[in-house]
Protein backbone atom coordinates (compact mmCIF):
# COMPACT_ATOMS: atom_id res chain seq x y z
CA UNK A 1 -18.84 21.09 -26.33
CA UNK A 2 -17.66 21.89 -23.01
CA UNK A 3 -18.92 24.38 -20.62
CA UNK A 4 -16.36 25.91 -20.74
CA UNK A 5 -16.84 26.80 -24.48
CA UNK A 6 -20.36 26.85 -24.57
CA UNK A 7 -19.78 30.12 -21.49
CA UNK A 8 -16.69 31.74 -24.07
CA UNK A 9 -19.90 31.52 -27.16
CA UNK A 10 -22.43 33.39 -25.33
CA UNK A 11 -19.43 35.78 -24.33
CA UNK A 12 -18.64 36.30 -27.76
CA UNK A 13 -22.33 36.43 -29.23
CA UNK A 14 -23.02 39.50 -26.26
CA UNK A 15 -19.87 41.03 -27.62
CA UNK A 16 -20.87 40.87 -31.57
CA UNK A 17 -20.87 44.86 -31.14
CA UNK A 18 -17.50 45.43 -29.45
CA UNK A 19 -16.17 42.92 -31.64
CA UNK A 20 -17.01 44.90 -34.74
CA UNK A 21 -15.56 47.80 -33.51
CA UNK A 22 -12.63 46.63 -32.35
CA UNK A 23 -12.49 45.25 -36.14
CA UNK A 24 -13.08 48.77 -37.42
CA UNK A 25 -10.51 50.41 -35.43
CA UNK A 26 -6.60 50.45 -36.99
CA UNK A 27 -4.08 48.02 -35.65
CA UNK A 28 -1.18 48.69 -33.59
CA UNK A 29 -0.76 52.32 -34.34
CA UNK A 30 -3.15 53.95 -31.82
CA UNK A 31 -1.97 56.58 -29.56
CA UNK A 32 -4.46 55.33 -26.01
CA UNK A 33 -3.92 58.96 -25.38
CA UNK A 34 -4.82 61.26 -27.98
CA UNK A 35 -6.31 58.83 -30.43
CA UNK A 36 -8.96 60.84 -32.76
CA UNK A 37 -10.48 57.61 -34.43
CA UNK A 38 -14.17 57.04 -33.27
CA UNK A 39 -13.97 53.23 -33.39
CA UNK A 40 -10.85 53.47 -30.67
CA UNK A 41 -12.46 56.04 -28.97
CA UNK A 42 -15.68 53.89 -28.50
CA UNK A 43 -13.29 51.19 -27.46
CA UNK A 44 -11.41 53.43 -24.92
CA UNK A 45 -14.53 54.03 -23.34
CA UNK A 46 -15.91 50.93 -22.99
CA UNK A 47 -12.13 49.97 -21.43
CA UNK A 48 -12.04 52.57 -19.18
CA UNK A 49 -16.20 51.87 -17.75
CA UNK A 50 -15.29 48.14 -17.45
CA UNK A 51 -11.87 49.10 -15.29
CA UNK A 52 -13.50 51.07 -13.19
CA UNK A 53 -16.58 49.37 -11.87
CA UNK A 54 -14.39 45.82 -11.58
CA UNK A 55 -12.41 48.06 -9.64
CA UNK A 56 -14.86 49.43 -7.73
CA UNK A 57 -16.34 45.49 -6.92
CA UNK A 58 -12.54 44.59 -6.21
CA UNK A 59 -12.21 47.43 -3.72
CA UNK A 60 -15.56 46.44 -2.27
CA UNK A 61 -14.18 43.03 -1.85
CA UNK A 62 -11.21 44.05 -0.54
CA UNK A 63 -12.47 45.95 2.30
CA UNK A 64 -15.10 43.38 3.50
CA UNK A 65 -12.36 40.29 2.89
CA UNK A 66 -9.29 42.09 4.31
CA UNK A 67 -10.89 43.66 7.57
CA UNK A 68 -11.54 39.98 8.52
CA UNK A 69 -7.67 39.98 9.34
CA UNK A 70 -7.75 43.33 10.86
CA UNK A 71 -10.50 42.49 12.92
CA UNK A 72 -8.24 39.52 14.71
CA UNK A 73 -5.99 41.66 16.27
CA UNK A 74 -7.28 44.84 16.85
CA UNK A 75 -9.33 44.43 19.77
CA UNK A 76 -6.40 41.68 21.34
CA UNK A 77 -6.05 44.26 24.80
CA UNK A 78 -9.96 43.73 25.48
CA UNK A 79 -9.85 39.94 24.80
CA UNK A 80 -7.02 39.49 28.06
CA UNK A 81 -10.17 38.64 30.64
CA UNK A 82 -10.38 35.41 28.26
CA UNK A 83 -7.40 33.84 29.36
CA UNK A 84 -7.29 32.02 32.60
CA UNK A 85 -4.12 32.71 35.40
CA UNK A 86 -4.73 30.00 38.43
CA UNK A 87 -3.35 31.23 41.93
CA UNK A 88 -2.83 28.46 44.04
CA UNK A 89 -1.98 29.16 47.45
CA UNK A 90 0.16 26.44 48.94
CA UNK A 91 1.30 28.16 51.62
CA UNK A 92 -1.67 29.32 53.42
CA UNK A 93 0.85 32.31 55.23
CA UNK A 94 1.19 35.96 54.75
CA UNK A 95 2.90 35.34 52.00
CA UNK A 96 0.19 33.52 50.20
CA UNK A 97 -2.04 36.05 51.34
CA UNK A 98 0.09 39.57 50.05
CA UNK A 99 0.53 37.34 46.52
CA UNK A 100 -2.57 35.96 46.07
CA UNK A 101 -4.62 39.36 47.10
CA UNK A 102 -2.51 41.14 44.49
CA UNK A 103 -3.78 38.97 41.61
CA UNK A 104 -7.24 38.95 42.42
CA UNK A 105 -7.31 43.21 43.06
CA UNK A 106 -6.23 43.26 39.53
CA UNK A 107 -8.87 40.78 38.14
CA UNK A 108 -12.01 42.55 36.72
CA UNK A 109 -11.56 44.65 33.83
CA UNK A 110 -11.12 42.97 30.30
CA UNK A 111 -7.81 44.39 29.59
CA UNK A 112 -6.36 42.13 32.48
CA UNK A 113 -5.95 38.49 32.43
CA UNK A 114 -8.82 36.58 34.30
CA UNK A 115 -7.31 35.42 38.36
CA UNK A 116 -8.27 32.82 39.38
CA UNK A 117 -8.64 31.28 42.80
CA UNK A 118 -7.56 27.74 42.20
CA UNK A 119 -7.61 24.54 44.79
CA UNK A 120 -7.08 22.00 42.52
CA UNK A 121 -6.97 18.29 44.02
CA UNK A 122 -3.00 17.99 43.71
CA UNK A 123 -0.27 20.93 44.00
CA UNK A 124 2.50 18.89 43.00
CA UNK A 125 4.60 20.25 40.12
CA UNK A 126 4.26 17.18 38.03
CA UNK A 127 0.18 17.50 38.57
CA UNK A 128 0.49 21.66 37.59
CA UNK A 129 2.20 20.60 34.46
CA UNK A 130 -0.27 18.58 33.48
CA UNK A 131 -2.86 20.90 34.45
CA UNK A 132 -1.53 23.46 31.82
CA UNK A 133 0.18 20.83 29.21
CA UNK A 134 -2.14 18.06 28.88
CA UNK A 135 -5.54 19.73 29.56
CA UNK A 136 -5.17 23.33 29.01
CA UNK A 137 -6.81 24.70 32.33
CA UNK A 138 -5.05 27.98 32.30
CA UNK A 139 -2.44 29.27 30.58
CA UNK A 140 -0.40 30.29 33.65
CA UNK A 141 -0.12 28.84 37.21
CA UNK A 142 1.10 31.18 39.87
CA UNK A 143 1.60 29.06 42.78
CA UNK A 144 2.67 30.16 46.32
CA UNK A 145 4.94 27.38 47.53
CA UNK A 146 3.92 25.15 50.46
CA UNK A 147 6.03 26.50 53.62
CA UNK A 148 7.05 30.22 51.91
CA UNK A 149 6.20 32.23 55.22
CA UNK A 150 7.49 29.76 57.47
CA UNK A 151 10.85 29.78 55.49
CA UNK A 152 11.07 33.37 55.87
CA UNK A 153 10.58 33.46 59.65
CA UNK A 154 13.32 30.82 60.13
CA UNK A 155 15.28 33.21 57.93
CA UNK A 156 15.04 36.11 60.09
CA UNK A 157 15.09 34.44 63.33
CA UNK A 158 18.48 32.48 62.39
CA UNK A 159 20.22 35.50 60.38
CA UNK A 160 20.24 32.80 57.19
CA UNK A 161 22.59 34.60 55.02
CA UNK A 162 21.95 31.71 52.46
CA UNK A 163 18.22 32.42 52.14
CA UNK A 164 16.95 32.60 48.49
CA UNK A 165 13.23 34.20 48.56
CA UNK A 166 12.58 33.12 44.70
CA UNK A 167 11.91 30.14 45.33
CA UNK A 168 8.68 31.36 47.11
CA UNK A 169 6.54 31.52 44.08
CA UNK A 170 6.59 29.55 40.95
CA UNK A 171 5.19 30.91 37.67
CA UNK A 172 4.31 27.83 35.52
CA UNK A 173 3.31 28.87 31.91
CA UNK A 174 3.74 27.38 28.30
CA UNK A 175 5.40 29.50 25.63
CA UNK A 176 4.58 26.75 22.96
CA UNK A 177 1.41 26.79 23.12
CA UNK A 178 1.01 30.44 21.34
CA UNK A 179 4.85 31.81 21.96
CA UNK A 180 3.00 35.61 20.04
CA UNK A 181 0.44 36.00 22.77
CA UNK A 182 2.61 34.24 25.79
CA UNK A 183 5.64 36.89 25.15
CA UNK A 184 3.26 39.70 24.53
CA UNK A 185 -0.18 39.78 26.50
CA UNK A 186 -0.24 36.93 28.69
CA UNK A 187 4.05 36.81 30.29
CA UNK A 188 4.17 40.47 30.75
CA UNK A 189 1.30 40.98 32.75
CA UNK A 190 1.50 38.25 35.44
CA UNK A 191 5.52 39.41 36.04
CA UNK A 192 4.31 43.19 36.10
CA UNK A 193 1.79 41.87 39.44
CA UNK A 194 4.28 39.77 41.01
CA UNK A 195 7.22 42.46 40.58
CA UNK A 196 4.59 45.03 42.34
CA UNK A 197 3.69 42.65 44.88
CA UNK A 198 7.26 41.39 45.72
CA UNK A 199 8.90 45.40 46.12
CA UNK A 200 5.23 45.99 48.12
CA UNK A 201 5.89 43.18 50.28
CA UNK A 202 9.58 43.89 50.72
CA UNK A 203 8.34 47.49 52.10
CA UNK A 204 5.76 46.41 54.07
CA UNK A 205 7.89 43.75 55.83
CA UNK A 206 10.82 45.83 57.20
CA UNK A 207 8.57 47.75 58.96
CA UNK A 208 6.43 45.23 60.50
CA UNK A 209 10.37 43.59 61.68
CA UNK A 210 11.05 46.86 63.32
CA UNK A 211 8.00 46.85 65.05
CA UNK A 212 8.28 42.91 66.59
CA UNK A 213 11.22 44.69 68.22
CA UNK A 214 14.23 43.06 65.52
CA UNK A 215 17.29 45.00 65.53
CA UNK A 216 16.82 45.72 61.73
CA UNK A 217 20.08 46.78 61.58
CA UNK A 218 21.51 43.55 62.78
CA UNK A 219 19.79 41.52 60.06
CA UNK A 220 20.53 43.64 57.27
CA UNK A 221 24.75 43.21 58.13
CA UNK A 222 24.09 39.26 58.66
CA UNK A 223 21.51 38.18 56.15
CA UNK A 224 20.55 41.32 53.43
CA UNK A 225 18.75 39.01 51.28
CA UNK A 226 16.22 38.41 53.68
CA UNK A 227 15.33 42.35 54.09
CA UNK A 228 15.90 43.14 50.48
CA UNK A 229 14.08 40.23 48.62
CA UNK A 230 12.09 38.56 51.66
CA UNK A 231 10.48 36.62 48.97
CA UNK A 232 10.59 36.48 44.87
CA UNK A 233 9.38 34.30 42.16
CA UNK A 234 10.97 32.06 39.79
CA UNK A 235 9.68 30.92 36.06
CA UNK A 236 9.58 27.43 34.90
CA UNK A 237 8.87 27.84 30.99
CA UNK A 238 6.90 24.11 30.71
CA UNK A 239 6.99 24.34 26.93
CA UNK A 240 9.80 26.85 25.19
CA UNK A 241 9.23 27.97 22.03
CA UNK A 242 13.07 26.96 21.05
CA UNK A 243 12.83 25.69 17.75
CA UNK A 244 12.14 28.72 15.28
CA UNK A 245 12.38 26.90 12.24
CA UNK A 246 8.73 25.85 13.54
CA UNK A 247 7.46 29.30 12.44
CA UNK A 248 7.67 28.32 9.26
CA UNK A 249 6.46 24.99 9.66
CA UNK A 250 3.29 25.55 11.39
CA UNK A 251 2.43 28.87 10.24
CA UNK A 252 3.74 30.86 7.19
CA UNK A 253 4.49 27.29 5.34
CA UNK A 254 0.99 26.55 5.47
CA UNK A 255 0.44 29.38 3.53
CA UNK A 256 2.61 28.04 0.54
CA UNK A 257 0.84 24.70 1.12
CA UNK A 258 -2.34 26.39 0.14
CA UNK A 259 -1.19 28.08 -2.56
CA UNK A 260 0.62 25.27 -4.46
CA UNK A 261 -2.67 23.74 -3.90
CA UNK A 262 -4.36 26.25 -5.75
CA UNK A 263 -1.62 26.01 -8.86
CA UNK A 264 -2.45 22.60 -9.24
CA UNK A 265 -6.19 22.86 -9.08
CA UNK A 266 -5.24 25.64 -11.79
CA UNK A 267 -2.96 23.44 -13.53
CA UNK A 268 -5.49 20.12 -13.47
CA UNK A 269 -8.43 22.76 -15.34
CA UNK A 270 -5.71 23.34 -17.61
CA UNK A 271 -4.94 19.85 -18.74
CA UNK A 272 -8.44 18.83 -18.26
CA UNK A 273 -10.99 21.61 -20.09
CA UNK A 274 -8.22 23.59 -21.71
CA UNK A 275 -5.27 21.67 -23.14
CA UNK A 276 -7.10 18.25 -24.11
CA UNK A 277 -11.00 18.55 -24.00
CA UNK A 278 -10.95 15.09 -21.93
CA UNK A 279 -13.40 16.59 -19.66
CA UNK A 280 -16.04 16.58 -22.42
CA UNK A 281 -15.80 12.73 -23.47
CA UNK A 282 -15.73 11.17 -20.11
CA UNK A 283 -19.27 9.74 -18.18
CA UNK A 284 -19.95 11.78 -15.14
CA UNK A 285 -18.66 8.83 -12.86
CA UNK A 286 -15.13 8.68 -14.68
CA UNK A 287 -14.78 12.43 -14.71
CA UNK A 288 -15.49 12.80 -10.77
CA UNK A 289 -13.25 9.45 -10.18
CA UNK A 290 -10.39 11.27 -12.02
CA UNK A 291 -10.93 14.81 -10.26
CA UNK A 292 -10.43 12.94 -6.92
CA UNK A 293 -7.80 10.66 -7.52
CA UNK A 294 -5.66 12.33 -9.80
CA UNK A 295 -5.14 15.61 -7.41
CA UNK A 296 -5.35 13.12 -4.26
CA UNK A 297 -2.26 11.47 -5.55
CA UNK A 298 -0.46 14.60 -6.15
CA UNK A 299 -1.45 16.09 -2.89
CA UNK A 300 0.64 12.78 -1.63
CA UNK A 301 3.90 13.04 -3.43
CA UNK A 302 4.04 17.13 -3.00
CA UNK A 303 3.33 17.20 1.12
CA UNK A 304 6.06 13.81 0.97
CA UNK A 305 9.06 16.53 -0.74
CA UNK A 306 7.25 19.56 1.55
CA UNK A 307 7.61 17.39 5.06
CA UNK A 308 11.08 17.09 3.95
CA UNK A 309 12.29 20.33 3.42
CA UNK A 310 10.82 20.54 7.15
CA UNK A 311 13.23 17.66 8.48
CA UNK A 312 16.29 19.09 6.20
CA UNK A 313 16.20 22.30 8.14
CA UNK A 314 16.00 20.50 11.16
CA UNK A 315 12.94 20.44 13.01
CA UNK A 316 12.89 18.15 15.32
CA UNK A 317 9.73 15.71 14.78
CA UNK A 318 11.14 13.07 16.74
CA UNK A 319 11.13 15.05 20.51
CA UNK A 320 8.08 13.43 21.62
CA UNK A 321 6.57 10.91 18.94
CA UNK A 322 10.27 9.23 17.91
CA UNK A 323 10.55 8.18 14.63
CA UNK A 324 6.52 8.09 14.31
CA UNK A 325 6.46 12.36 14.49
CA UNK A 326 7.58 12.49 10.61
CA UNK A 327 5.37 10.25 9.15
CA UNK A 328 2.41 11.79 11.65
CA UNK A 329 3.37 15.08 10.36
CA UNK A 330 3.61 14.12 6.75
CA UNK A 331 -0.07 12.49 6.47
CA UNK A 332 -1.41 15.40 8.29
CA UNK A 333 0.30 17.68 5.56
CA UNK A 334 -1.10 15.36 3.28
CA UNK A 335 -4.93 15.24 4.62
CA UNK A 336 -3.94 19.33 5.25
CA UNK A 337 -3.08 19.56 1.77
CA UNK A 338 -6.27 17.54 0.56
CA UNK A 339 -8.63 19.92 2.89
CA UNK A 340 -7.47 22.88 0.98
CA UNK A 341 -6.82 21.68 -2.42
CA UNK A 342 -10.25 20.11 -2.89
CA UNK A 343 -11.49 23.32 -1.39
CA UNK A 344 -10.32 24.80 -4.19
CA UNK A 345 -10.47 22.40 -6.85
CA UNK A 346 -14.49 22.15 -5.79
CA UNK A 347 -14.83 26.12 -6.53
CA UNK A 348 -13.11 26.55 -9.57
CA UNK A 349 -15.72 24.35 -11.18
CA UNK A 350 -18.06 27.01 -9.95
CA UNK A 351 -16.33 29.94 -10.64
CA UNK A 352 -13.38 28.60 -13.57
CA UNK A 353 -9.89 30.42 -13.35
CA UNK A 354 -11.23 33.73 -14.06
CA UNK A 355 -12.81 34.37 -10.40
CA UNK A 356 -11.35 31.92 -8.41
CA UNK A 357 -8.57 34.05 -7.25
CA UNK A 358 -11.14 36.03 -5.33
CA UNK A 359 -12.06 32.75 -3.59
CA UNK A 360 -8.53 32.14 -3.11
CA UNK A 361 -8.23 35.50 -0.97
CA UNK A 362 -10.66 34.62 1.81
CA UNK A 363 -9.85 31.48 1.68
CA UNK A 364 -6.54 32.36 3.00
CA UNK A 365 -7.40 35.23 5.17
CA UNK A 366 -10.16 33.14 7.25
CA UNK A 367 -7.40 30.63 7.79
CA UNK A 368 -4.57 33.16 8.67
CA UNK A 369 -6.82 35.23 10.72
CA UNK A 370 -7.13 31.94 13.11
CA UNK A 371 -3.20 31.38 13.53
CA UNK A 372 -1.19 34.26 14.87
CA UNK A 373 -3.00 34.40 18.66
CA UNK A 374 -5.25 31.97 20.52
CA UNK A 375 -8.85 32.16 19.51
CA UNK A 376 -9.58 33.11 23.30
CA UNK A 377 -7.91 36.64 22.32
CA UNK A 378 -10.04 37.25 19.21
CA UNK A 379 -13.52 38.28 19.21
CA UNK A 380 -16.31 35.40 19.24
CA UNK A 381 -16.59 35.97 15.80
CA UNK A 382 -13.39 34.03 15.53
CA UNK A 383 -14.53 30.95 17.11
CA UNK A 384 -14.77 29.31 13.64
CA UNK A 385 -11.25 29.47 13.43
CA UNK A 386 -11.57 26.10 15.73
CA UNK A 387 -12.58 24.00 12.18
CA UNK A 388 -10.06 25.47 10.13
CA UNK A 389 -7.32 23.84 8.42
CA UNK A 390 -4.44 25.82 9.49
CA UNK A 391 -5.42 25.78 12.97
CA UNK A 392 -5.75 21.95 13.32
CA UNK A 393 -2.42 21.44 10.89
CA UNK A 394 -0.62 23.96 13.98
CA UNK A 395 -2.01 22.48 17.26
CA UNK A 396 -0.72 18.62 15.48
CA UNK A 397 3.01 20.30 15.06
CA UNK A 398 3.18 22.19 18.62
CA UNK A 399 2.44 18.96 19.68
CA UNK A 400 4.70 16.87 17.61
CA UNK A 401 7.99 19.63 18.20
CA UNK A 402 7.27 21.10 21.48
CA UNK A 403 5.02 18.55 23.14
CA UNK A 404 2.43 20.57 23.82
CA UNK A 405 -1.51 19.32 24.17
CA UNK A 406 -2.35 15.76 22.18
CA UNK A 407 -5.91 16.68 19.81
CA UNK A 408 -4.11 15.04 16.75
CA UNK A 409 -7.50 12.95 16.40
CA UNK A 410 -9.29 15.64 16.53
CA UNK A 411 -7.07 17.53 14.36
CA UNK A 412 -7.44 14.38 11.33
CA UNK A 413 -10.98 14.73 12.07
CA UNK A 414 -11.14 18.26 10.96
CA UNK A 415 -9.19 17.76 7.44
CA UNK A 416 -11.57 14.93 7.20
CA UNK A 417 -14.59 16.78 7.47
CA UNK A 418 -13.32 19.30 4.79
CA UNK A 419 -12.35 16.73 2.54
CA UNK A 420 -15.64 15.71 2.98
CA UNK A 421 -17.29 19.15 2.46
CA UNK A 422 -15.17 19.66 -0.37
CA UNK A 423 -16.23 16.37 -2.32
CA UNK A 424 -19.38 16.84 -1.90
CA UNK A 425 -19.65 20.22 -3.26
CA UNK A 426 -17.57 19.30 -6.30
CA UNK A 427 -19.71 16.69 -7.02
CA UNK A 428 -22.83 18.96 -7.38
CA UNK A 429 -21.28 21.55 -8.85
CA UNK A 430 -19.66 19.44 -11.69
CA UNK A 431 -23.14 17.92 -12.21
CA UNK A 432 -24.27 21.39 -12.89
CA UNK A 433 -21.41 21.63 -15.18
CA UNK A 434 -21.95 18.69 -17.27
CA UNK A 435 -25.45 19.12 -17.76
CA UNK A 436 -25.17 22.53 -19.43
CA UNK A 437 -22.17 21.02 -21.13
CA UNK A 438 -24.72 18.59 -22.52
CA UNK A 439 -27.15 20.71 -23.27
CA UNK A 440 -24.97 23.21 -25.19
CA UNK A 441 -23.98 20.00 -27.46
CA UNK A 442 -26.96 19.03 -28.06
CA UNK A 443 -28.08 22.88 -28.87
CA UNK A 444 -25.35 22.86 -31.40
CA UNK A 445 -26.34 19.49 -32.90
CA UNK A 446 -29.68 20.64 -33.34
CA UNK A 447 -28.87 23.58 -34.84
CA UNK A 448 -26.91 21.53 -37.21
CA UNK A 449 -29.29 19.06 -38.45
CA UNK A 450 -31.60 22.17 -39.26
CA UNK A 451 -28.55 24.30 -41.61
């Protein structure tokens, strides 16, 4: 006898009473209503007690499981301070110094973005890519460009009508990287100090012209640009988010990746305890052999058909990789896939079909609550969210379709450790399972030999 069965017996021997009475009452002709029969009545009554304290758990649940998600992104304004902006002044003039000052008045509170004084060893834009890209030092670069003030005094002093005063400053950033919080919290707020600080500086300078004795006048017939935009700023996007197919690949798809998962962990208890009883005639070393392989070799053919639908709408795996990004992005769906299934398979032993939907909830929640902004915007509470499945299985396809930082390692080693995790724990808690199996038989065989 299974577990399984021997759980459904004791079910049915500590419902002997209801059982009876359900027995006593008529069938299929009671009103739930306005039934008058005492055996329905009783019945009623236990229905509606049951209902409403597994209700009352499930709404307990449900506040404590779901307020994990709320939690990420209510407090995002107060997390800003967490992300690092990097002035670097190349210039050294007063334009360096009116841009640079602006940033750094603004730095303090936690609702603004954290400014940055920055001399880093090289200045050259192939160095500040890399900077951001490759090792994630800040998420923006504001950099004053080397010779800004000078090329604004040869400006005036020559009447250069050709003068273009965005290419002053350069704002370096990477939408890619998290394209929600870039567009919304991070973008906005550096462009909001450098449009103040440009239209300040614009003011500021006329006057200090008319005061080194420049006929004002003059200037603004022969070169307006350099009196009404003396200097400006000009956005190199390092990493567009321009594929948004990718939304669905390294986000909300990961979602149906976990949940097709789940239907075959479902789907293998079915087959296994359910539909053939093979569970209870295999030794302990076959029956954990099969729960591995079986759903391991699944987990392979489903992410294969799932990568594709990926690469049929178009989503462009071989940007930076070449014809290596598809099969990278396949096995990690596949180790992905294997991190949450086992997950799951591991827990239903524990809890069988009946509860492991409730498992099923969190398990999704902690992983979406991870994915929409960067952990740096969350509270430290959400610093887990760095070992989590999703998370890893995102960073490797930024990095595969919009090249942003390599961790793919790192990523593998994450879905490793969880496959890991996830063994483990449905080793032990299938031993559990097949010793009370066991003893159940043997309870019944007993029982047997004394009738």
């Amino acid at each position: 006898m299974s577990m399984g069965a021997s759980s459904q017996t004791l079910v049915h021997e500590d419902m002997d009473g209801m059982t009876k009475k359900s027995e006593d009452a008529p069938w299929f002709a009671e009103n739930y209503f306005t039934t008058q029969h005492p055996a329905t009545r009783s019945l009623r009554k236990t229905y509606i007690k049951l209902l409403g304290i597994l209700s009352a758990l499930v709404l307990v649940y449900m506040m404590g499981v779901l307020s994990i998600y709320w939690g990420a992104l209510y407090s995002t304004p107060e997390q800003a301070h967490k992300i690092n902006v990097w002035i670097v002044d190349s210039d050294g003039g007063a334009v360096g110094q009116a841009i640079t000052q602006a940033f750094l008045n603004r730095t303090g509170p936690n609702t603004e973005l954290n400014y940055v004084l920055a001399q880093p060893p090289r200045t050259d834009p192939a160095s500040l890519e890399d900077y951001i890209v490759n090792r994630e030092r800040a998420w923006l670069i504001i950099q004053i460009n080397e010779g800004a003030s000078a090329n604004l005094s040869t400006a005036v002093q020559s009447a250069d009508a050709t003068y273009n005063g965005s290419s002053a400053v350069t704002l370096y950033g990477e939408e890619a990287r998290n394209e929600n919080a870039y567009n919304t919290v991070i973008l906005p707020q550096a462009q909001e100090i450098l449009q103040q600080a440009v239209q300040q500086f614009a003011a500021q300078y006329v006057g200090q012209l008319a005061g080194q004795g420049i006929n004002v006048s003059a200037l603004a017939a022969q070169a307006p640009s350099v009196l009404t935009l003396p200097i400006g700023f000009t956005e190199r996007n390092l990493r567009p988010f321009d594929v948004p197919v990718s939304t669905a690949v390294e986000f909300v798809g990961l979602i149906y990746l976990l949940v097709i998962s789940f239907v075959i962990s479902l789907i293998h208890w079915g087959v296994r305890v359910e539909a053939t009883h093979l569970e209870d005639h295999l030794s302990f070393k076959s029956l954990i052999a099969m729960r591995i392989v079986n759903p391991f070799i699944i987990y392979f053919f489903m992410t294969l058909f799932y990568a594709l639908i990926s690469l049929g709408f178009q989503a462009p795996f071989n940007r930076f990789y070449g014809n290596a990004g598809f099969l990278i992005y396949w096995m990690m769906c596949w180790m992905g896939m294997s991190a949450l299934g086992f997950a799951t398979e591991s827990i239903i032993t524990l809890l069988t079909p009946r509860f492991i939907p409730f498992f099923l909830l969190i398990w999704i929640i902690s992983n979406v609550s991870t994915g929409l902004l960067p952990i740096e915007l969350l509270p430290g509470f959400y610093r887990y969210g760095y070992a989590m499945p999703f998370y890893n299985i995102s960073r490797t396809v930024r990095s595969l379709i919009f090249g942003t930082r390599n961790q793919i390692g790192l990523n593998f080693g994450v879905q490793f450790a969880w496959i890991g995790v996830s063994l483990t724990g449905l080793v032990i808690f299938q031993w559990v399972r097949y010793r009370r199996a066991m003893e159940a038989r043997n309870r019944r065989l007993s029982m047997e030999k004394i009738v």
